[in-house]
Protein backbone atom coordinates (compact mmCIF):
# COMPACT_ATOMS: atom_id res chain seq x y z
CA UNK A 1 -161.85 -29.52 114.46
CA UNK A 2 -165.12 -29.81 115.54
CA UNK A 3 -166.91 -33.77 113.52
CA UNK A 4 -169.99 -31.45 112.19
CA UNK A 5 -167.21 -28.86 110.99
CA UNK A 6 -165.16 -31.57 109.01
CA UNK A 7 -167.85 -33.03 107.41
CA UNK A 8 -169.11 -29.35 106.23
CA UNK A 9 -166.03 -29.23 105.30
CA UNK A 10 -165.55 -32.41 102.95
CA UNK A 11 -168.86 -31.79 101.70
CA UNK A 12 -168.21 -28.26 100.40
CA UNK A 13 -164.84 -28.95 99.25
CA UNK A 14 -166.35 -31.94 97.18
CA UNK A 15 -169.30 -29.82 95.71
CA UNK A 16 -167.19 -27.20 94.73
CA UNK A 17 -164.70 -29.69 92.76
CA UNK A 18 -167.43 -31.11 91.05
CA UNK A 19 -168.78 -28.00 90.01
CA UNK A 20 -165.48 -26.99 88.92
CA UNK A 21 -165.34 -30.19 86.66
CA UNK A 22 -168.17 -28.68 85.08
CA UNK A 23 -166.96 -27.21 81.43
CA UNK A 24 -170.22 -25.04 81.35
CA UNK A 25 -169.44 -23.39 84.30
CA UNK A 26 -166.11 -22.39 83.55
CA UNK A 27 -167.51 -20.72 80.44
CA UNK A 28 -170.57 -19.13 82.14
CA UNK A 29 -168.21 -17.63 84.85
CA UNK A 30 -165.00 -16.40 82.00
CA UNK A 31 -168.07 -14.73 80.43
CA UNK A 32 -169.75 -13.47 82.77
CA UNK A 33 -167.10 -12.07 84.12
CA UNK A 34 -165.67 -10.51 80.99
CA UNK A 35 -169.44 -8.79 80.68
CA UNK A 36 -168.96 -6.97 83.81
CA UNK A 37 -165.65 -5.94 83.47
CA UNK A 38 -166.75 -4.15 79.71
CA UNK A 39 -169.36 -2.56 81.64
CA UNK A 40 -167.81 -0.90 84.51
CA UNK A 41 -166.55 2.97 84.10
CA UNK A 42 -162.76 3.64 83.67
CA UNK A 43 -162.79 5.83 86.74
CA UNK A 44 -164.21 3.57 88.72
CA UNK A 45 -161.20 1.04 88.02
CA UNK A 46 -158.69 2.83 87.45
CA UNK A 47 -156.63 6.83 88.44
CA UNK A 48 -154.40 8.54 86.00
CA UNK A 49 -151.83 8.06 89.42
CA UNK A 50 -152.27 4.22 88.82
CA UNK A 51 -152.09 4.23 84.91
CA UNK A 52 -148.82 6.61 85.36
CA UNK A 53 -147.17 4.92 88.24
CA UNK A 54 -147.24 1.55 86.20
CA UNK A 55 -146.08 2.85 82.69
CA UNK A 56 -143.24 5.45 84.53
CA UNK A 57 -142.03 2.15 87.19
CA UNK A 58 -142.47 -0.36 84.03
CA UNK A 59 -141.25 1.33 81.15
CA UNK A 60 -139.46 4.36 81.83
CA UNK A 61 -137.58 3.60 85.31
CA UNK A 62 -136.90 0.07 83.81
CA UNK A 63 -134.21 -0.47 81.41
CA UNK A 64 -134.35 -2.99 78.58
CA UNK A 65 -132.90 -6.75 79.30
CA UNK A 66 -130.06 -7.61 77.37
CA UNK A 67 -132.20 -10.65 76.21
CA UNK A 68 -134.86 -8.31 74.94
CA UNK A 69 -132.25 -6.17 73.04
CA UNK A 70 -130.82 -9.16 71.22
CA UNK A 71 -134.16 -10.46 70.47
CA UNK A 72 -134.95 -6.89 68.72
CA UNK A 73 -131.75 -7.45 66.72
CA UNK A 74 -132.86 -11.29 65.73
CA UNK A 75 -136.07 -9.94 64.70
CA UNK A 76 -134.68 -7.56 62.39
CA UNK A 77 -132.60 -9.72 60.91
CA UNK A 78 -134.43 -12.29 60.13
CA UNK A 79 -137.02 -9.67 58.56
CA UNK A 80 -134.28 -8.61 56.46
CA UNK A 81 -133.15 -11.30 55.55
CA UNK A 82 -136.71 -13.19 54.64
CA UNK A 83 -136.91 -15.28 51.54
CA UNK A 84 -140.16 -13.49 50.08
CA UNK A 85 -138.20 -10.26 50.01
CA UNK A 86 -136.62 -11.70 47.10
CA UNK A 87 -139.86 -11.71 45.19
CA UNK A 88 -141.27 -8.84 46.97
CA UNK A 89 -141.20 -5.60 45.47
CA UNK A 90 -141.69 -1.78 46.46
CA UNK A 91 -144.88 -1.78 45.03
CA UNK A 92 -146.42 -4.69 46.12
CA UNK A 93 -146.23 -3.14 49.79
CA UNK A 94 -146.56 0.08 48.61
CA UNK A 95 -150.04 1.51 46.89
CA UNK A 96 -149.66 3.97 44.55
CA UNK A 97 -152.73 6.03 45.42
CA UNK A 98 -150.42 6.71 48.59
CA UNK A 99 -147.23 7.33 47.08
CA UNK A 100 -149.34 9.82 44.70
CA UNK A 101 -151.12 11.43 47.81
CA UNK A 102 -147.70 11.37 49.65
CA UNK A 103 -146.11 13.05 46.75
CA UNK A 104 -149.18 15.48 46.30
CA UNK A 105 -148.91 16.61 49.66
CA UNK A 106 -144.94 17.23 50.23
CA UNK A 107 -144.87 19.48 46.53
CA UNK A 108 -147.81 21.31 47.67
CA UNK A 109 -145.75 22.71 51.13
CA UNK A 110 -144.53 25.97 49.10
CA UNK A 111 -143.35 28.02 52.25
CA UNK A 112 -142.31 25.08 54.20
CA UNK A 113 -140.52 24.24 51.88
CA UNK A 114 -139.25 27.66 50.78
CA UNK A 115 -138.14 27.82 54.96
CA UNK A 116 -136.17 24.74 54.54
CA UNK A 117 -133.91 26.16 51.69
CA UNK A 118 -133.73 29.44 52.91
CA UNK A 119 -132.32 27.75 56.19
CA UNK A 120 -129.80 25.30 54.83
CA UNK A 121 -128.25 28.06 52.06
CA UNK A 122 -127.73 30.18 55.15
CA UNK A 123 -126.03 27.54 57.13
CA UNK A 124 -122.11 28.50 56.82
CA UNK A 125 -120.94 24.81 56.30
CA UNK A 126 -123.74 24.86 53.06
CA UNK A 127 -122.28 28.19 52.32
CA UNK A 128 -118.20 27.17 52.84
CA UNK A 129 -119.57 23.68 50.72
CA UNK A 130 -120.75 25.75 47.92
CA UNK A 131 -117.78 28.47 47.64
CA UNK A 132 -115.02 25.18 47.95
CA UNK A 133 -116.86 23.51 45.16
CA UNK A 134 -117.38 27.02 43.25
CA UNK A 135 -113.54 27.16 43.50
CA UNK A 136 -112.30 24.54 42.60
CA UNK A 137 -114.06 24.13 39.22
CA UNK A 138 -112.84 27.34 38.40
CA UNK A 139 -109.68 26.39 39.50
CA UNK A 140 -109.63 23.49 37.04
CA UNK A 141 -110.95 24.65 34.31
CA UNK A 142 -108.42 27.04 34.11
CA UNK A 143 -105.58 24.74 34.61
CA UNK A 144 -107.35 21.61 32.41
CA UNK A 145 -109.93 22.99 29.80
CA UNK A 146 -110.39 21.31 26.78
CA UNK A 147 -110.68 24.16 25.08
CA UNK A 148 -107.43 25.37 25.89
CA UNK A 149 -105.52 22.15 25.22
CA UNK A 150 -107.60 21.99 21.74
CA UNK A 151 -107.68 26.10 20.09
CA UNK A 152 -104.07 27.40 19.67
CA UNK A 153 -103.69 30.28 21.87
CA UNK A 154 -106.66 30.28 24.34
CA UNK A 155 -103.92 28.07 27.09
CA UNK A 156 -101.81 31.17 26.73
CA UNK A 157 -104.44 33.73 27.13
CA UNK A 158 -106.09 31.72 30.35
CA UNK A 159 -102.06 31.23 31.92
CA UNK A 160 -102.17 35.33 31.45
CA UNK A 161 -105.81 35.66 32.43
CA UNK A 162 -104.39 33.90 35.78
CA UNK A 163 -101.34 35.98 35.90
CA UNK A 164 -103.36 39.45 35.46
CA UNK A 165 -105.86 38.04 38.41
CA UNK A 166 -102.28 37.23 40.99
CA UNK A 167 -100.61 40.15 40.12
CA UNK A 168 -103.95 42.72 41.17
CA UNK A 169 -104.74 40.43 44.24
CA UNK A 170 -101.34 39.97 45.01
CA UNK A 171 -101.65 36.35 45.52
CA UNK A 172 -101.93 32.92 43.83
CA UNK A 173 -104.98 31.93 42.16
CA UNK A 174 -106.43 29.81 45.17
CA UNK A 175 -106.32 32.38 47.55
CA UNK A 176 -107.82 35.39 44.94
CA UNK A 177 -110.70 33.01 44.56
CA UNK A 178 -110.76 31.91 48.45
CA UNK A 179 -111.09 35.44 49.73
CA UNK A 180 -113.42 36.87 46.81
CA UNK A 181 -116.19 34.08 47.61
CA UNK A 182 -116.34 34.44 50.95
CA UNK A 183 -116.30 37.94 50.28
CA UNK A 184 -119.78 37.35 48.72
CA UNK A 185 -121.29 34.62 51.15
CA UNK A 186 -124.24 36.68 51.08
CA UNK A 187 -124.53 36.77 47.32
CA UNK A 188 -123.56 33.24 47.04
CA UNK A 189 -126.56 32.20 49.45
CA UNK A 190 -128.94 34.55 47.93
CA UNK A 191 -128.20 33.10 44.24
CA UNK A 192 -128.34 29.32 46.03
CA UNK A 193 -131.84 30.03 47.53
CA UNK A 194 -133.09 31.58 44.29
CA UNK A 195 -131.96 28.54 41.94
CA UNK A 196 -133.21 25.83 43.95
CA UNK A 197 -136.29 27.37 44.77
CA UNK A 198 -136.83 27.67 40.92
CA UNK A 199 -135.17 24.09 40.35
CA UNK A 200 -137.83 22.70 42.77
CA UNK A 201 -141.27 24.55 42.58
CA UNK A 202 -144.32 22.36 43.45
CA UNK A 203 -144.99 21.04 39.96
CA UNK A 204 -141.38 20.06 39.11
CA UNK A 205 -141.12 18.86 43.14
CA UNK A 206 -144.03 16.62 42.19
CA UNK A 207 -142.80 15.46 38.74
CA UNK A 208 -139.31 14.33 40.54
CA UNK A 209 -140.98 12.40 43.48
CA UNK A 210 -142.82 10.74 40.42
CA UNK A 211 -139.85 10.16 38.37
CA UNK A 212 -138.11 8.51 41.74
CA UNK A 213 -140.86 6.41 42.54
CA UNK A 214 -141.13 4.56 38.95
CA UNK A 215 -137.37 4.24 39.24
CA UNK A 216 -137.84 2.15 42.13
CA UNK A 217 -140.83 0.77 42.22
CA UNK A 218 -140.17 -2.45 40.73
CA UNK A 219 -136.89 -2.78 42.91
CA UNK A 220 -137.18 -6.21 45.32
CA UNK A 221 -137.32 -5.39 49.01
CA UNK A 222 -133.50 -7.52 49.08
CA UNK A 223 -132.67 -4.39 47.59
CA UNK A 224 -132.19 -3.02 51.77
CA UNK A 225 -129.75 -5.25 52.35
CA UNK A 226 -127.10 -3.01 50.11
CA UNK A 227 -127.42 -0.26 52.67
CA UNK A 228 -128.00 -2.13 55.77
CA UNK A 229 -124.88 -4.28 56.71
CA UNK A 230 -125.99 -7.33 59.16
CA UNK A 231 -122.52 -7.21 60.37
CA UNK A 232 -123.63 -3.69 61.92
CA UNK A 233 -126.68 -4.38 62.97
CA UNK A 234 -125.77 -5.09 66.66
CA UNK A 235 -124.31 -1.70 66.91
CA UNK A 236 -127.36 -0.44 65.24
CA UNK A 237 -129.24 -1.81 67.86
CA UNK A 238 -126.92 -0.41 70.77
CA UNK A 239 -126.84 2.89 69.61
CA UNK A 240 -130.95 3.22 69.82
CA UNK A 241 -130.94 1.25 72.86
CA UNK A 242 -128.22 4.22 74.23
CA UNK A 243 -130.42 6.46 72.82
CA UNK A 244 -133.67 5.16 74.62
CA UNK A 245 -132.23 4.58 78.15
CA UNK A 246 -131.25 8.30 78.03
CA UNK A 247 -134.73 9.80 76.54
CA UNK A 248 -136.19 7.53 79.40
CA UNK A 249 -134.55 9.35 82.40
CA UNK A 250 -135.28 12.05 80.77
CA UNK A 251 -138.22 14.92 82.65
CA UNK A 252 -139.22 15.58 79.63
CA UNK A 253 -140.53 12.15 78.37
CA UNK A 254 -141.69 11.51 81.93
CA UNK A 255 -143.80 14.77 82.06
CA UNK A 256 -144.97 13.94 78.26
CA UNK A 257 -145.95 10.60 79.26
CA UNK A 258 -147.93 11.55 82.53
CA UNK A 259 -149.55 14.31 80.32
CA UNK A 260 -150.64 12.27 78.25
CA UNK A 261 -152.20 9.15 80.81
CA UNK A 262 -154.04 12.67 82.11
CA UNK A 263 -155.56 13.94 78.92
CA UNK A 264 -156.67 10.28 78.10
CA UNK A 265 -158.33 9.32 81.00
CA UNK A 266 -160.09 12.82 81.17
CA UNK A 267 -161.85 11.84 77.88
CA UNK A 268 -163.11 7.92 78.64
CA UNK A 269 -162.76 8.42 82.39
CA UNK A 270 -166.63 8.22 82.13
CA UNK A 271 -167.28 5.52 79.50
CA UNK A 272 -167.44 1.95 79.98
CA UNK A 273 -164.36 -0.09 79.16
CA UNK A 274 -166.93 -1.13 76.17
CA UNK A 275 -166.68 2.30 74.70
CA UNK A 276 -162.73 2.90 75.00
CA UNK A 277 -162.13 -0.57 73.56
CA UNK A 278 -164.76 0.52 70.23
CA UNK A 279 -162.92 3.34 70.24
CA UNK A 280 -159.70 1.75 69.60
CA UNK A 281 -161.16 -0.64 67.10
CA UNK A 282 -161.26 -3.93 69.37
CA UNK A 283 -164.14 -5.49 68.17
CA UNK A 284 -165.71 -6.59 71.07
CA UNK A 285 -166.99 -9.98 70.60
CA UNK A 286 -164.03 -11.34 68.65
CA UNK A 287 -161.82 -9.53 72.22
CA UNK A 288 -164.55 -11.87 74.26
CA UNK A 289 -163.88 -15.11 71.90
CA UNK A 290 -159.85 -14.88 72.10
CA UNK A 291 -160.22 -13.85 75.62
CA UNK A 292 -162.04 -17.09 76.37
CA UNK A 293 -159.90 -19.12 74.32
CA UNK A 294 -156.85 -17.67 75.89
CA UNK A 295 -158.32 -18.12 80.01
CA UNK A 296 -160.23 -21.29 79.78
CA UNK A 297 -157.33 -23.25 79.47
CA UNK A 298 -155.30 -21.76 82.11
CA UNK A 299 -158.56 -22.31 84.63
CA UNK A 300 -158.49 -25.33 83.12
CA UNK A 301 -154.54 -26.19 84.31
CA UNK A 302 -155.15 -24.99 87.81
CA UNK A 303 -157.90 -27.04 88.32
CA UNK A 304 -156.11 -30.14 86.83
CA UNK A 305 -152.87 -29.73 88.98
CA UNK A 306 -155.39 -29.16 91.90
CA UNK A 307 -154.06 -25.76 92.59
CA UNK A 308 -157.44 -24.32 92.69
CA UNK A 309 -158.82 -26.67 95.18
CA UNK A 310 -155.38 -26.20 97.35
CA UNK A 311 -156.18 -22.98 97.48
CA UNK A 312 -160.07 -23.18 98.41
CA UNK A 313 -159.55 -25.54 100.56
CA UNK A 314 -156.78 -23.45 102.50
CA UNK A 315 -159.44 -20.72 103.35
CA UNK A 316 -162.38 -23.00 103.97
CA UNK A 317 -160.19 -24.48 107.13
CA UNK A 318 -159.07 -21.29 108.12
CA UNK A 319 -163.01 -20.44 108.01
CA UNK A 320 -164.36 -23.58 109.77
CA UNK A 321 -161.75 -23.70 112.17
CA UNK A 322 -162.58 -20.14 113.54
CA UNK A 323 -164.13 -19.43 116.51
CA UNK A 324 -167.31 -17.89 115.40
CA UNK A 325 -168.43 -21.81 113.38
CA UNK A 326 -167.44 -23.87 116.31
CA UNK A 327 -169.61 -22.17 118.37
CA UNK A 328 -172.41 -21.77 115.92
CA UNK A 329 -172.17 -25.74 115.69
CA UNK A 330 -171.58 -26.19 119.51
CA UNK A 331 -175.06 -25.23 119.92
């Protein structure tokens, strides 16, 4: 290398790692450089192509590490089994004013909630339930009542109350009963519908979801770990991990999630990153203080293992050792 080149050379690479050395300049350049990346326009940055590409490769194309899985399941079980939820009840996380507004809101859904009865009475297996349960209280009532074993007589008259109902069905008691309620599915359903609809109008709806909260209000948050075994919990786990890897693959979620990159970046494409963070509630300043306090000391590491000047100097040799400087110093 050309003397004059090398000595440009040292002398630039020392300026530059004193400057470096310089605290304040660290922190003028983090910050200036966060201030022009709040400034610039979405579009400008980045395509809905990009934004997709990343989440679809990232996210949806990439399945969960087994390491990641079992940290989910360490997580949860060390939530559930914290000491505070000893001490911890519903209604300490819970505020009322939401439970009430909760509450409010589900009794007031008359004909949703009319639709959801009307659909589960029709189901057959709600239907076949009802008529097996219908059946078999008739069933024992007439075999076991009280009222029988107590008031002479009324055994005798029930044994010939079964015996009349046999002999005109021409079959046992089970069966009479078996084939006369499915006989009247429709009726049964109708009757079903009607009952609970009048069992749970909005007010009494309301009342209940009252009565259910003040039951269990006071009840400690240990109270989950009756119905959640932690024994389980890695199956738990597996099962919405199975679950996720297939809704993943899936065109659907793919389609949903490019959709949705699409409608977003149609709305901010022309705002400022400023704007889409405000509109997320980041607060901007306290982003630009963690920010700083999260990439100053990283600048800081690469500059103490000399990485940085490596690196600088790597291109400054390449650049005084091309052909272009040597001749401009030749002359």
């Amino acid at each position: 290398m050309n003397s004059k080149a090398q000595a440009l050379l040292d002398a630039q690479l020392a300026f530059i790692e004193q400057k470096l050395k310089s605290n304040s300049l660290i922190s003028e350049e983090v910050l200036g450089f966060f201030d022009w990346f709040r400034q610039q326009n979405i579009a400008n940055l980045w395509s809905s192509e990009l934004i997709n590409g990343l989440l679809q490769q990232q996210i949806l194309s990439t399945p969960a590490r087994t390491q990641l899985i079992q940290q989910i399941e360490q997580h949860i079980a060390i939530a559930l089994q914290h000491p505070q939820n000893i001490d911890t009840t519903l209604e300490d996380i819970l505020p009322v004013e939401t439970i009430d507004q909760l509450a409010q809101y589900i009794s007031s859904k008359t004909e949703h909630r009319k639709k959801l009865i009307k659909s589960v009475v029709n189901n057959p297996a709600y239907v076949e339930l009802v008529a097996n349960i219908v059946q078999q209280s008739i069933k024992d009532y007439m075999d076991n009542s009280m009222v029988a074993k107590k008031v002479p007589g009324v055994g005798s008259l029930m044994k010939m109350g079964k015996a009349a109902i046999e002999k005109a069905t021409d079959s046992n008691l089970d069966d009479a009963l078996g084939s006369y309620l499915h006989k009247n599915f429709n009726k049964l359903s109708t009757l079903s519908e009607k009952l609970i609809n009048q069992h749970f109008d909005d007010e009494k709806l309301y009342h209940l979801q009252a009565k259910i909260w003040h039951k269990i209000k006071q009840a400690p948050i240990s109270t989950l770990q009756q119905y959640i075994v932690l024994e389980d919990l890695s199956n738990t786990v597996s099962i919405g991990e199975q679950v996720w890897n297939h809704l993943r693959q899936t065109p659907y979620l793919k389609a949903q999630v490019a959709t949705g990159v699409e409608a977003w970046l149609q709305r901010h494409e022309q705002e400022t990153f400023a704007k889409a963070l405000s509109d997320l509630n980041v607060d901007e300043n306290l982003l630009r203080s963690e920010l700083y306090e999260l990439i100053i000391p990283i600048i800081e590491q690469l500059i103490n293992d000399g990485y940085l000047m490596q690196r600088i100097r790597v291109y400054l040799e390449e650049f005084y050792h091309s052909e272009q400087v040597q001749n401009i110093l030749a002359e």
